[in-house]
PDB file of N, CA and C in Angstrom:
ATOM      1  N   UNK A   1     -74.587-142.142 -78.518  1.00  0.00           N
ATOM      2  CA  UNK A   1     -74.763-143.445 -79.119  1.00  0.00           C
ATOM      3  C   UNK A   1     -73.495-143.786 -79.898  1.00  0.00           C
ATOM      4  N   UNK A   2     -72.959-144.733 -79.842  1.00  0.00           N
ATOM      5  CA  UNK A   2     -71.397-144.898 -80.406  1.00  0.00           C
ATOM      6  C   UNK A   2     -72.346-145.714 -81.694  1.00  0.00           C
ATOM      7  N   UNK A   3     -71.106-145.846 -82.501  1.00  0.00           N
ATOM      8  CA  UNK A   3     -71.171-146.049 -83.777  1.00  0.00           C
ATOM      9  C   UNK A   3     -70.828-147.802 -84.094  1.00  0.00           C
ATOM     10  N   UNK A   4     -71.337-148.796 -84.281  1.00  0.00           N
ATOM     11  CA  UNK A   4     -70.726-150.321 -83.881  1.00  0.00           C
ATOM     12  C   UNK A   4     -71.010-150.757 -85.573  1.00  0.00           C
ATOM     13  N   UNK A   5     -70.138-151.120 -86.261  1.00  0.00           N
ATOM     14  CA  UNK A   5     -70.320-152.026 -87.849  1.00  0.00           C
ATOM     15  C   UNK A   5     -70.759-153.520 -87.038  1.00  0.00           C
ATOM     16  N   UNK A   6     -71.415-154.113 -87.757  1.00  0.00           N
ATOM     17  CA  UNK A   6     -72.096-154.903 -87.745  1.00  0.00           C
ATOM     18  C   UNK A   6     -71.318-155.688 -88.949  1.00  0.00           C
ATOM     19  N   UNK A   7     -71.014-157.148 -88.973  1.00  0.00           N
ATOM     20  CA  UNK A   7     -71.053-157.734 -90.442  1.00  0.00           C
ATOM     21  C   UNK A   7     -71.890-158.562 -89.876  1.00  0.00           C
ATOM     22  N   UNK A   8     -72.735-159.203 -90.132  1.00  0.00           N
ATOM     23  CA  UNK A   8     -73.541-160.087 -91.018  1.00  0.00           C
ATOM     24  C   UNK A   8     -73.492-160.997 -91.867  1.00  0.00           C
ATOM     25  N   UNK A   9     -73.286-161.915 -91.204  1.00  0.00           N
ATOM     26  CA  UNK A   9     -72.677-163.225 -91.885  1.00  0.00           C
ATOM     27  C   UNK A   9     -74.174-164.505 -92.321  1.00  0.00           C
ATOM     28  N   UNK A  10     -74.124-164.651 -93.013  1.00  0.00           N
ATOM     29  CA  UNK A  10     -75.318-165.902 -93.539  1.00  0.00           C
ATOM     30  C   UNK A  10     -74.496-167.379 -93.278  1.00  0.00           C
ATOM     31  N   UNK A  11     -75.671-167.480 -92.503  1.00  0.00           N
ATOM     32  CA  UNK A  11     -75.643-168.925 -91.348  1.00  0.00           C
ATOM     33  C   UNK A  11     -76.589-170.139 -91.832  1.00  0.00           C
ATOM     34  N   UNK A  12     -75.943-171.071 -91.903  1.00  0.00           N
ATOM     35  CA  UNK A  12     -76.630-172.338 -92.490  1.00  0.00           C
ATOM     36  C   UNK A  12     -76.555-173.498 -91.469  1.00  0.00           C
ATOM     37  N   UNK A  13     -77.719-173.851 -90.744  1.00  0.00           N
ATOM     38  CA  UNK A  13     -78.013-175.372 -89.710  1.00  0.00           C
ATOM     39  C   UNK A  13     -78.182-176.441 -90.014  1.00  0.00           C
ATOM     40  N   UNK A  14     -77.542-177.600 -89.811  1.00  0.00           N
ATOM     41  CA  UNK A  14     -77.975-178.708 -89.976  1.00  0.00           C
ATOM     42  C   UNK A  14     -77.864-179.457 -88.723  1.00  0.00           C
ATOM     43  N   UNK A  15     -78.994-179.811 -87.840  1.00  0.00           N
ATOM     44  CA  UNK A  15     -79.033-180.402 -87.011  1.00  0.00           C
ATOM     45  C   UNK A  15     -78.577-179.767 -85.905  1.00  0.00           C
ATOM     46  N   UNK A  16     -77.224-180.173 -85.720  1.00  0.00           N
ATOM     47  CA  UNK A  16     -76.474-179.358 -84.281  1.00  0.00           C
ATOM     48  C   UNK A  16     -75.802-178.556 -84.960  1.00  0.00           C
ATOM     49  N   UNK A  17     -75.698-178.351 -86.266  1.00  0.00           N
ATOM     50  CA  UNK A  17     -74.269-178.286 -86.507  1.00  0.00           C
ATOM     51  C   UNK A  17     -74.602-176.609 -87.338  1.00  0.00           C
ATOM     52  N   UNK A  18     -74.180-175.453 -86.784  1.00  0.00           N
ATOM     53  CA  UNK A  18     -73.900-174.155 -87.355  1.00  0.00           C
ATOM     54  C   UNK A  18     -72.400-173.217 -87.994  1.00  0.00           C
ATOM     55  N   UNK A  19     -72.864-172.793 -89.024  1.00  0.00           N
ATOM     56  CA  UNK A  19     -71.650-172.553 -89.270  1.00  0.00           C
ATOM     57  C   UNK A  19     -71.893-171.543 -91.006  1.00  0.00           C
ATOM     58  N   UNK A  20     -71.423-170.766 -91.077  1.00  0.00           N
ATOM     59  CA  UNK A  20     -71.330-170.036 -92.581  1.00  0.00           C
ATOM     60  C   UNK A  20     -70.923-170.110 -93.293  1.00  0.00           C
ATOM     61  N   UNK A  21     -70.376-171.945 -93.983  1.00  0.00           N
ATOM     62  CA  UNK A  21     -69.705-172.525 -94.585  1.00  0.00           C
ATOM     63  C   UNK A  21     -70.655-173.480 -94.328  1.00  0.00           C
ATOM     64  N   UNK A  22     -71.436-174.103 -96.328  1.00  0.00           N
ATOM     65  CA  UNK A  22     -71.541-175.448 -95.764  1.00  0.00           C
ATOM     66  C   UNK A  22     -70.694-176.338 -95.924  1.00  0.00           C
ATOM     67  N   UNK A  23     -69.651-176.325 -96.244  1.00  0.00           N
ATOM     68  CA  UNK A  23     -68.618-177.492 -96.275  1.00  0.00           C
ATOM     69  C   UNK A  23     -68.063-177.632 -95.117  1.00  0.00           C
ATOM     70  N   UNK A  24     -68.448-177.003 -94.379  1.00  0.00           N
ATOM     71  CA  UNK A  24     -67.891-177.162 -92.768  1.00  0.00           C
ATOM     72  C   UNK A  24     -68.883-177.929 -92.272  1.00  0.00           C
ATOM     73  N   UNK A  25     -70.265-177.877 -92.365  1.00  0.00           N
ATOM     74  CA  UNK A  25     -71.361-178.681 -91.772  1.00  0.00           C
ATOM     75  C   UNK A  25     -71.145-179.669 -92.632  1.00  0.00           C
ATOM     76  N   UNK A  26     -70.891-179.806 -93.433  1.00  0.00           N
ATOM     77  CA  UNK A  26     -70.606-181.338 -94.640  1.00  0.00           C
ATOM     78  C   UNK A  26     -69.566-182.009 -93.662  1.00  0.00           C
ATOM     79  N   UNK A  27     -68.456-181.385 -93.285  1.00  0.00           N
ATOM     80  CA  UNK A  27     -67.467-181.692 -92.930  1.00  0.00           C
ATOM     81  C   UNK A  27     -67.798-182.635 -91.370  1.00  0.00           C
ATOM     82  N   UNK A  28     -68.305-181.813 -90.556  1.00  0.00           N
ATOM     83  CA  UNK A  28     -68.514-182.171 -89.146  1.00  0.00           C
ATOM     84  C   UNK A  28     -69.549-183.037 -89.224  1.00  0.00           C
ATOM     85  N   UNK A  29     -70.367-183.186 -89.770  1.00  0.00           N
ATOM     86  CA  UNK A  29     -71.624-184.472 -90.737  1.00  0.00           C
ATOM     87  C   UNK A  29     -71.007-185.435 -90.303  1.00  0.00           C
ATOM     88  N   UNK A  30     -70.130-185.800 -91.531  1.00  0.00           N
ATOM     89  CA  UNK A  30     -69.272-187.194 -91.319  1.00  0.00           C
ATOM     90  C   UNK A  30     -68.593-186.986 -90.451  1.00  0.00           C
ATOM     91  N   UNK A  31     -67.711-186.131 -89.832  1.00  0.00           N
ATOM     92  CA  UNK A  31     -67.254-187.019 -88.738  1.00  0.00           C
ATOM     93  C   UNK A  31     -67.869-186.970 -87.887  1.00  0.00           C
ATOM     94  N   UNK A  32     -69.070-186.919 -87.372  1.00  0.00           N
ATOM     95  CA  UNK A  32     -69.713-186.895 -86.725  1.00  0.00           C
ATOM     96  C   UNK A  32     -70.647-188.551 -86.537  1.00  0.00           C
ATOM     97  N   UNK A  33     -70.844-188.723 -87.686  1.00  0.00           N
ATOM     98  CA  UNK A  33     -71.337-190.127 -87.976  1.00  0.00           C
ATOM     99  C   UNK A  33     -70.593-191.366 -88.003  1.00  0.00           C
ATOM    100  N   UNK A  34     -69.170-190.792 -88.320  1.00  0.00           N
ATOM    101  CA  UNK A  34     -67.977-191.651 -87.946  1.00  0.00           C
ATOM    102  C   UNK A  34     -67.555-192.010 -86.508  1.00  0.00           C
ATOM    103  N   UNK A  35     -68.249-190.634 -85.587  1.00  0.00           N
ATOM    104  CA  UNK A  35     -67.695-191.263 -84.396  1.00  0.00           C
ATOM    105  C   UNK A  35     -66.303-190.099 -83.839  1.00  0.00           C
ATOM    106  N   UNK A  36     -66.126-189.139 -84.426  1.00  0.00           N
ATOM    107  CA  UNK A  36     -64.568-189.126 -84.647  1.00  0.00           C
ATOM    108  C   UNK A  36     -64.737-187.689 -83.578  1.00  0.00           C
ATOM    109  N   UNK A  37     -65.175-187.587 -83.223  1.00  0.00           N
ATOM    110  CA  UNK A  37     -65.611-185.878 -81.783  1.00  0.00           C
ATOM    111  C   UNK A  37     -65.002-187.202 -80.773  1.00  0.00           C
ATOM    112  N   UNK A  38     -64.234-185.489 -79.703  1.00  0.00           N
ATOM    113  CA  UNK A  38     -63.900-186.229 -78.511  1.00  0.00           C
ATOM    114  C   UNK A  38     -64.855-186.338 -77.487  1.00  0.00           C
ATOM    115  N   UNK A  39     -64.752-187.956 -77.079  1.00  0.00           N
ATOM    116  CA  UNK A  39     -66.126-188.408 -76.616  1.00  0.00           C
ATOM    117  C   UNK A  39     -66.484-187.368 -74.810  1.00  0.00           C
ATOM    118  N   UNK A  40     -67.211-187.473 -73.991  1.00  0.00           N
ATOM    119  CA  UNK A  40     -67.500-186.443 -73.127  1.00  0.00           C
ATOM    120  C   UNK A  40     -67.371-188.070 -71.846  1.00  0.00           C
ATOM    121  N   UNK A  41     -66.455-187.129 -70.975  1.00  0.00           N
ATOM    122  CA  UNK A  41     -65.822-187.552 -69.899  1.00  0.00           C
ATOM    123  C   UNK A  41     -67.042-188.723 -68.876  1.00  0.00           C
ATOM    124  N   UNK A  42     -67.300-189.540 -68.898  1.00  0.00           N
ATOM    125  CA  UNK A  42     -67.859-190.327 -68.244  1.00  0.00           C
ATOM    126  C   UNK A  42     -69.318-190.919 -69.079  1.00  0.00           C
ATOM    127  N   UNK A  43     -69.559-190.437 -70.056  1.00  0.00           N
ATOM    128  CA  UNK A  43     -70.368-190.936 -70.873  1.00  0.00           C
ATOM    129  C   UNK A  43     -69.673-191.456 -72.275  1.00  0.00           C
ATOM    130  N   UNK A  44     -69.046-191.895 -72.535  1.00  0.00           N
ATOM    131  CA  UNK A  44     -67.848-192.654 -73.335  1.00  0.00           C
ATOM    132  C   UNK A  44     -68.252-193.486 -74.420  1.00  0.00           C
ATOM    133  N   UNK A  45     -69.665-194.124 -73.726  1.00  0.00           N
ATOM    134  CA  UNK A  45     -70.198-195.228 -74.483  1.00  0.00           C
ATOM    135  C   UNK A  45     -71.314-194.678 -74.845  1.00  0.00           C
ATOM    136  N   UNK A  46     -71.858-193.087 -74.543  1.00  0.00           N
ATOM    137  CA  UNK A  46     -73.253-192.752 -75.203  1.00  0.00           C
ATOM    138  C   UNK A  46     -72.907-192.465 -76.886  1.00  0.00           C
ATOM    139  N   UNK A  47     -73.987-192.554 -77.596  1.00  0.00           N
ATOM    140  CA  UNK A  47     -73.514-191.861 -78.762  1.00  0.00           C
ATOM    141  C   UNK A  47     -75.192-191.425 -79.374  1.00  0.00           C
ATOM    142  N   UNK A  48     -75.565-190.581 -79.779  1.00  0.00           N
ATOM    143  CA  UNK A  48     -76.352-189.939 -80.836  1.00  0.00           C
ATOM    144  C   UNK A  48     -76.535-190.065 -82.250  1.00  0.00           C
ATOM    145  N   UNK A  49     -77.164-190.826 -82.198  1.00  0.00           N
ATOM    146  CA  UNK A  49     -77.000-190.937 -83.836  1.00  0.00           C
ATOM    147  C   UNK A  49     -77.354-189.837 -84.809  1.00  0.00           C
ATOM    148  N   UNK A  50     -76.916-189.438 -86.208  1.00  0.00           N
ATOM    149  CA  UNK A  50     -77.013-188.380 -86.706  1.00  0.00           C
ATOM    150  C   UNK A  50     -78.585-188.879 -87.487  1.00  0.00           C
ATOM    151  N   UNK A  51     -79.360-187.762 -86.988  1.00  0.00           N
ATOM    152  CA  UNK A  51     -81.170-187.996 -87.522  1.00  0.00           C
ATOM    153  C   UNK A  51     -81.162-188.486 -89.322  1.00  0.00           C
ATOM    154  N   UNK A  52     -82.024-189.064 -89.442  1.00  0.00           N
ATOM    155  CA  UNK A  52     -82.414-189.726 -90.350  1.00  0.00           C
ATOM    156  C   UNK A  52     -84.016-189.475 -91.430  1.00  0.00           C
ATOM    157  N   UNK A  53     -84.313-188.822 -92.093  1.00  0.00           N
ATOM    158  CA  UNK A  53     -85.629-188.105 -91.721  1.00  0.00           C
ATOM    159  C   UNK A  53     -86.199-189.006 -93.340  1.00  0.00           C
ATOM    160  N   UNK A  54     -87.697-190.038 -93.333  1.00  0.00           N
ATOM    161  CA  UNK A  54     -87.879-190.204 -94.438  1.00  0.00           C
ATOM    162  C   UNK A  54     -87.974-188.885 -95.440  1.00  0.00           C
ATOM    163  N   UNK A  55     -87.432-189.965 -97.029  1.00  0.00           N
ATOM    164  CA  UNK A  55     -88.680-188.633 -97.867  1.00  0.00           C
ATOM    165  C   UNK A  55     -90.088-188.812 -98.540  1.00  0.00           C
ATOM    166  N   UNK A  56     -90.379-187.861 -98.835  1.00  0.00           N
ATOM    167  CA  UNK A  56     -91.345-187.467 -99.049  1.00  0.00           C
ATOM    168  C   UNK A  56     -91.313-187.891-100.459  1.00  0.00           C
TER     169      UNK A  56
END
């Protein structure tokens, strides 16, 4: 049995968006809502809007 370290990193989701930094999901948030990802080759004009969830 070989010997493998493991790190273990703490992972935070928002929506699509993963990453172990939330200022990175803060980050990709807005530009994401801005529009600012390179758009996907023949769908140009689709876009997703970033979810909206009432509160409670």
């Amino acid at each position: 049995m070989s010997n493998i370290n493991l790190i273990i990193e703490e992972r935070f989701i928002d929506w699509n968006f993963v990453a172990s930094d939330k200022a990175l999901i803060a980050a990709a948030k807005q530009k994401w809502i801005a529009q600012q990802f390179e758009k996907i080759k023949g769908e140009e004009t689709e876009f997703v809007p970033y979810p909206t969830f009432p509160k409670k």
